[in-house]
N, C-alpha and C. Protein backbone atom coordinates (compact mmCIF):
# COMPACT_ATOMS: atom_id res chain seq x y z
N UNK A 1 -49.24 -60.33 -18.62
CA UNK A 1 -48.49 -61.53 -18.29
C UNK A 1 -49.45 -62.72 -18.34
N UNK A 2 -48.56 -63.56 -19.00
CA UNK A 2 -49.64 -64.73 -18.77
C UNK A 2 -50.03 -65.73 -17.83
N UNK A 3 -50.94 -66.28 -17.52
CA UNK A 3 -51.06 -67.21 -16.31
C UNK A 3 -50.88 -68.82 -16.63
N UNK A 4 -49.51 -68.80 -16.11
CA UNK A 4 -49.51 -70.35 -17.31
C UNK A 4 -48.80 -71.08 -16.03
N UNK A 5 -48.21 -70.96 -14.70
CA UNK A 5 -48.03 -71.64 -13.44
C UNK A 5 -48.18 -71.04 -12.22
N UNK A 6 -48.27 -71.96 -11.09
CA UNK A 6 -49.01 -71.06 -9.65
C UNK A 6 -47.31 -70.63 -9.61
N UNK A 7 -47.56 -69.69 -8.66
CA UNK A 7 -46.39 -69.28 -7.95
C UNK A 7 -45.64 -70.63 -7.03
N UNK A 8 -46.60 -71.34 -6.43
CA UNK A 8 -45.84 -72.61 -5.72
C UNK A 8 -44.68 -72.85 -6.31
N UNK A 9 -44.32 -72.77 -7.72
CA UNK A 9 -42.98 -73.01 -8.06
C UNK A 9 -42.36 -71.87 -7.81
N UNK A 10 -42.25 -70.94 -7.93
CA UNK A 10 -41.59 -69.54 -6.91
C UNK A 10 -41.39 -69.81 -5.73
N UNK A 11 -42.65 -70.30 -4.81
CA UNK A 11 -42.07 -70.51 -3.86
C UNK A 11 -40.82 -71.20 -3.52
N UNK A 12 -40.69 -72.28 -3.95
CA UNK A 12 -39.77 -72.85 -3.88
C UNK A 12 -38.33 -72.73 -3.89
N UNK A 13 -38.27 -72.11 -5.05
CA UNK A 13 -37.26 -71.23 -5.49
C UNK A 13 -36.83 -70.33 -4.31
N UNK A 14 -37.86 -69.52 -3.72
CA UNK A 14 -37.62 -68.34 -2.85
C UNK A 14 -37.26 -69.15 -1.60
N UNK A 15 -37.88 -70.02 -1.20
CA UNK A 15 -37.66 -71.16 0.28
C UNK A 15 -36.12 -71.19 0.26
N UNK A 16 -35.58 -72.21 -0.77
CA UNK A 16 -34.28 -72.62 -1.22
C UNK A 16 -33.08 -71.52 -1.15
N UNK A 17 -33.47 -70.10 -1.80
CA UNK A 17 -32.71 -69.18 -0.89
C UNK A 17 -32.86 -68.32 0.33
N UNK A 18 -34.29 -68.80 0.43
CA UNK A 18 -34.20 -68.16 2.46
C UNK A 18 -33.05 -69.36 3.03
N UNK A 19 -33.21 -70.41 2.51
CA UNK A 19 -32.92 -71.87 3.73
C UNK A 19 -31.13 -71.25 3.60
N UNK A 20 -30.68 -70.67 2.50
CA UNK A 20 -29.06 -70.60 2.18
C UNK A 20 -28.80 -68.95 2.59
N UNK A 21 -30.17 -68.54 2.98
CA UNK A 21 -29.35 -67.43 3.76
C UNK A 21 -28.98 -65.90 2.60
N UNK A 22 -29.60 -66.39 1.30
CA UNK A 22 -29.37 -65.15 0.31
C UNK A 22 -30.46 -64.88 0.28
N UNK A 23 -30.22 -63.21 -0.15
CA UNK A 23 -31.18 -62.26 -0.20
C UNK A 23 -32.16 -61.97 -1.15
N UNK A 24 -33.23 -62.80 -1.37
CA UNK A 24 -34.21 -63.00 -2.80
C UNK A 24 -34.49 -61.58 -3.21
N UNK A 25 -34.61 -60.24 -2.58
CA UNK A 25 -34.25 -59.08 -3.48
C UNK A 25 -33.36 -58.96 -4.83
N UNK A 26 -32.65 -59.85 -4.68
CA UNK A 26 -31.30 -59.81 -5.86
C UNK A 26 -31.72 -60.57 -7.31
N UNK A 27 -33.07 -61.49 -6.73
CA UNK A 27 -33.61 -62.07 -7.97
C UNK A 27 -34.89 -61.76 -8.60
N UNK A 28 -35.54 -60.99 -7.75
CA UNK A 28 -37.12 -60.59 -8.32
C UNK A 28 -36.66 -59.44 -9.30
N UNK A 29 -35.70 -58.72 -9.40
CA UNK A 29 -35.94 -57.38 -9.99
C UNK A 29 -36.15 -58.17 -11.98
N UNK A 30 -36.69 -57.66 -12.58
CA UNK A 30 -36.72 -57.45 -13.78
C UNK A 30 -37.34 -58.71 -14.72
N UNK A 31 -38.44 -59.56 -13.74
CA UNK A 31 -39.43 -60.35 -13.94
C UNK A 31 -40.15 -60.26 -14.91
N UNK A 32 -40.86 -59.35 -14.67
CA UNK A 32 -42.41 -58.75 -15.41
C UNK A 32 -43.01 -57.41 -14.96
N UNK A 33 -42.99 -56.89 -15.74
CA UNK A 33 -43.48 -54.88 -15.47
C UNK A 33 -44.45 -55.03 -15.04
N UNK A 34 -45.94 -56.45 -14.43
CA UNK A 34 -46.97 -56.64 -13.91
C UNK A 34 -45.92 -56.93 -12.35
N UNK A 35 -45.03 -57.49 -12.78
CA UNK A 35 -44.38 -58.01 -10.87
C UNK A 35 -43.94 -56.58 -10.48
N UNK A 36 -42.39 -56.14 -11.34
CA UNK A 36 -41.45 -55.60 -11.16
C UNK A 36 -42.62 -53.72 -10.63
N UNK A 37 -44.10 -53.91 -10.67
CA UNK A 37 -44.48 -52.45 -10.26
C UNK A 37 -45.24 -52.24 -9.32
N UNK A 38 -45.09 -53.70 -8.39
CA UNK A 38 -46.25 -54.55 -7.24
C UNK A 38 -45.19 -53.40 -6.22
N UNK A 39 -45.75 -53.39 -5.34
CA UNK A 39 -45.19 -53.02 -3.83
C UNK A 39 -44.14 -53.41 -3.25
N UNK A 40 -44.46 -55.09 -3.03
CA UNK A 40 -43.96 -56.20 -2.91
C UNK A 40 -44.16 -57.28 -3.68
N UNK A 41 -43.04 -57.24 -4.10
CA UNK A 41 -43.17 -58.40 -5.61
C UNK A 41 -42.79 -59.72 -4.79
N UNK A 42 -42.45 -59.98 -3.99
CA UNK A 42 -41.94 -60.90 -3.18
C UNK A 42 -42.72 -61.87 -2.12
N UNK A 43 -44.15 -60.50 -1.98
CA UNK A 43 -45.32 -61.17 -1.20
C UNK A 43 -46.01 -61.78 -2.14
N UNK A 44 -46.28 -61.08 -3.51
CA UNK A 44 -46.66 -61.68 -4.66
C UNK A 44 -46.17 -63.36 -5.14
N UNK A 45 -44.96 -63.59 -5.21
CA UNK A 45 -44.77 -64.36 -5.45
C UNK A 45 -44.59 -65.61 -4.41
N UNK A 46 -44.90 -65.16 -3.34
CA UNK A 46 -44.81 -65.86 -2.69
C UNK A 46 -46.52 -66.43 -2.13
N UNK A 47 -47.33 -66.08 -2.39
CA UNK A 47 -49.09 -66.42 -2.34
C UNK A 47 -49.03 -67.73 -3.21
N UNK A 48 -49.13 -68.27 -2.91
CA UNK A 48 -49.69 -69.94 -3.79
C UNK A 48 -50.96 -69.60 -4.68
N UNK A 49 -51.77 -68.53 -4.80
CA UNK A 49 -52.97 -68.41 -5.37
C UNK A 49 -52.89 -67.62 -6.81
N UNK A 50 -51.41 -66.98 -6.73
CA UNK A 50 -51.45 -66.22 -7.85
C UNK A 50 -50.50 -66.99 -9.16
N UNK A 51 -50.88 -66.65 -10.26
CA UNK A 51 -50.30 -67.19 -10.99
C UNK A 51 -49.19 -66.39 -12.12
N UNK A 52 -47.89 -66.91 -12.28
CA UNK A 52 -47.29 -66.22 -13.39
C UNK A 52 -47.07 -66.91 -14.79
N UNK A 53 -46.48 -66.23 -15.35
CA UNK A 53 -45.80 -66.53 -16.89
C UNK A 53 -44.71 -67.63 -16.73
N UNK A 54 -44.90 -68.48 -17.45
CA UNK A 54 -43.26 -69.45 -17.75
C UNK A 54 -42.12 -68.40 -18.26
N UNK A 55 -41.96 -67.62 -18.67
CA UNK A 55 -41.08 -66.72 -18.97
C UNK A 55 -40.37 -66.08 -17.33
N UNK A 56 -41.29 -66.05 -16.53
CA UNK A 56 -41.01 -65.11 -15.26
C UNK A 56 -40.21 -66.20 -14.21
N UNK A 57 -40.72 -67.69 -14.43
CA UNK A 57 -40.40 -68.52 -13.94
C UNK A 57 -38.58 -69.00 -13.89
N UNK A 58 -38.75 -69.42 -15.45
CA UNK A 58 -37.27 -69.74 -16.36
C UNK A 58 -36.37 -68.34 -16.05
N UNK A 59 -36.76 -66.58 -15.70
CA UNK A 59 -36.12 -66.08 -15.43
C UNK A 59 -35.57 -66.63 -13.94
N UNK A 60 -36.22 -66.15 -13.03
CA UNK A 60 -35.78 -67.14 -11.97
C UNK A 60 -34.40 -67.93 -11.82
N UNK A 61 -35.12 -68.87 -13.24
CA UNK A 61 -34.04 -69.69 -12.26
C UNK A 61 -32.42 -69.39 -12.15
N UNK A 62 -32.21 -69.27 -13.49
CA UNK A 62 -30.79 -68.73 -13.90
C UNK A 62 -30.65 -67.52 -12.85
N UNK A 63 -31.51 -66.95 -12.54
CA UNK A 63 -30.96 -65.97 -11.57
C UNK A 63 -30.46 -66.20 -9.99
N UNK A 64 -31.31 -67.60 -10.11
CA UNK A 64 -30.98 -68.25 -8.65
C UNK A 64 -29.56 -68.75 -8.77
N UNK A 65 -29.40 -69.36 -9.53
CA UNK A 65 -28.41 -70.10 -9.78
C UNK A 65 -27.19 -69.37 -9.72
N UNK A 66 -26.66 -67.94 -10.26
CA UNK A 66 -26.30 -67.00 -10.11
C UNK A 66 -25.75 -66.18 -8.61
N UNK A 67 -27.76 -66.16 -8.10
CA UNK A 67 -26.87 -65.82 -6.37
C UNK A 67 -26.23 -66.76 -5.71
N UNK A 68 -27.08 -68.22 -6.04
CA UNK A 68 -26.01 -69.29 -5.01
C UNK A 68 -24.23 -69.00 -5.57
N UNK A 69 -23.81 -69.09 -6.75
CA UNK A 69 -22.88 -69.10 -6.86
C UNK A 69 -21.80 -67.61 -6.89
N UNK A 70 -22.38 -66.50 -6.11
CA UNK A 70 -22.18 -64.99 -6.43
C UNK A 70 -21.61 -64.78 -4.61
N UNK A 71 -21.43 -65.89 -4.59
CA UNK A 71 -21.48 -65.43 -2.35
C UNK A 71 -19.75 -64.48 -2.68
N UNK A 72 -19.86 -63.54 -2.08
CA UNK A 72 -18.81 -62.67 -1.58
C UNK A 72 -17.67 -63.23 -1.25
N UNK A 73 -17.45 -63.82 -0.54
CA UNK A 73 -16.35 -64.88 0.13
C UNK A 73 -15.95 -66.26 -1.09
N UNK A 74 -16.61 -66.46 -1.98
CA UNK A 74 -16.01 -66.88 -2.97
C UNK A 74 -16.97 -68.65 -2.61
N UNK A 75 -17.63 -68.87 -1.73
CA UNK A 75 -18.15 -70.33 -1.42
C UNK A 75 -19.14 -70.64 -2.25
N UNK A 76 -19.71 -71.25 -2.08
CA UNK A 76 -20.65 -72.33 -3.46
C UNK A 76 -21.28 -72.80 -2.49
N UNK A 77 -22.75 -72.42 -2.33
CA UNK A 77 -23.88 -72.35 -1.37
C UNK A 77 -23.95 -74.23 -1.97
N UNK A 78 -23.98 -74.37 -3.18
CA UNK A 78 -25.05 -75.35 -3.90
C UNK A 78 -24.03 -76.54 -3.14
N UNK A 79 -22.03 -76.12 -3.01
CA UNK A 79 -21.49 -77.57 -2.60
C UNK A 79 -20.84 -77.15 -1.33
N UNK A 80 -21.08 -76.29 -0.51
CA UNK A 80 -20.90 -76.02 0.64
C UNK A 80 -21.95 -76.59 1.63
């Protein structure tokens, strides 16, 4: 994988669905076979020191975007 941004932008990402209450398990899976074979891919990405791929990133997001709008009850985290 390549090292082409810190995780700080992960973080973010991951903050934004702690703050809404979804379960960031639903978005790490199927990243990078360097993330997806960590322990905790989630502590990983969440260290400001480590760095990933723009590929792992851009996955992300669409996947975020996805759980906000995937809530069970049919609500829209993003206009709720």
């Amino acid at each position: 994988m390549e090292k082409e941004t810190s995780c700080i932008n992960a973080i973010a990402i991951l903050d934004y669905l702690k703050k809404h209450h979804i379960d960031c398990s639903s978005i790490i899976g199927d990243l990078a076979p360097e993330i997806d074979s960590l322990e905790d891919p989630e502590g990983f990405l969440r260290d400001p020191n480590n760095w990933i791929s723009c590929s792992v990133i851009s996955k992300l997001l669409p996947q975020t975007e996805i759980a906000c709008y995937a809530w069970p009850n049919g609500t829209n985290v993003v206009t709720n």
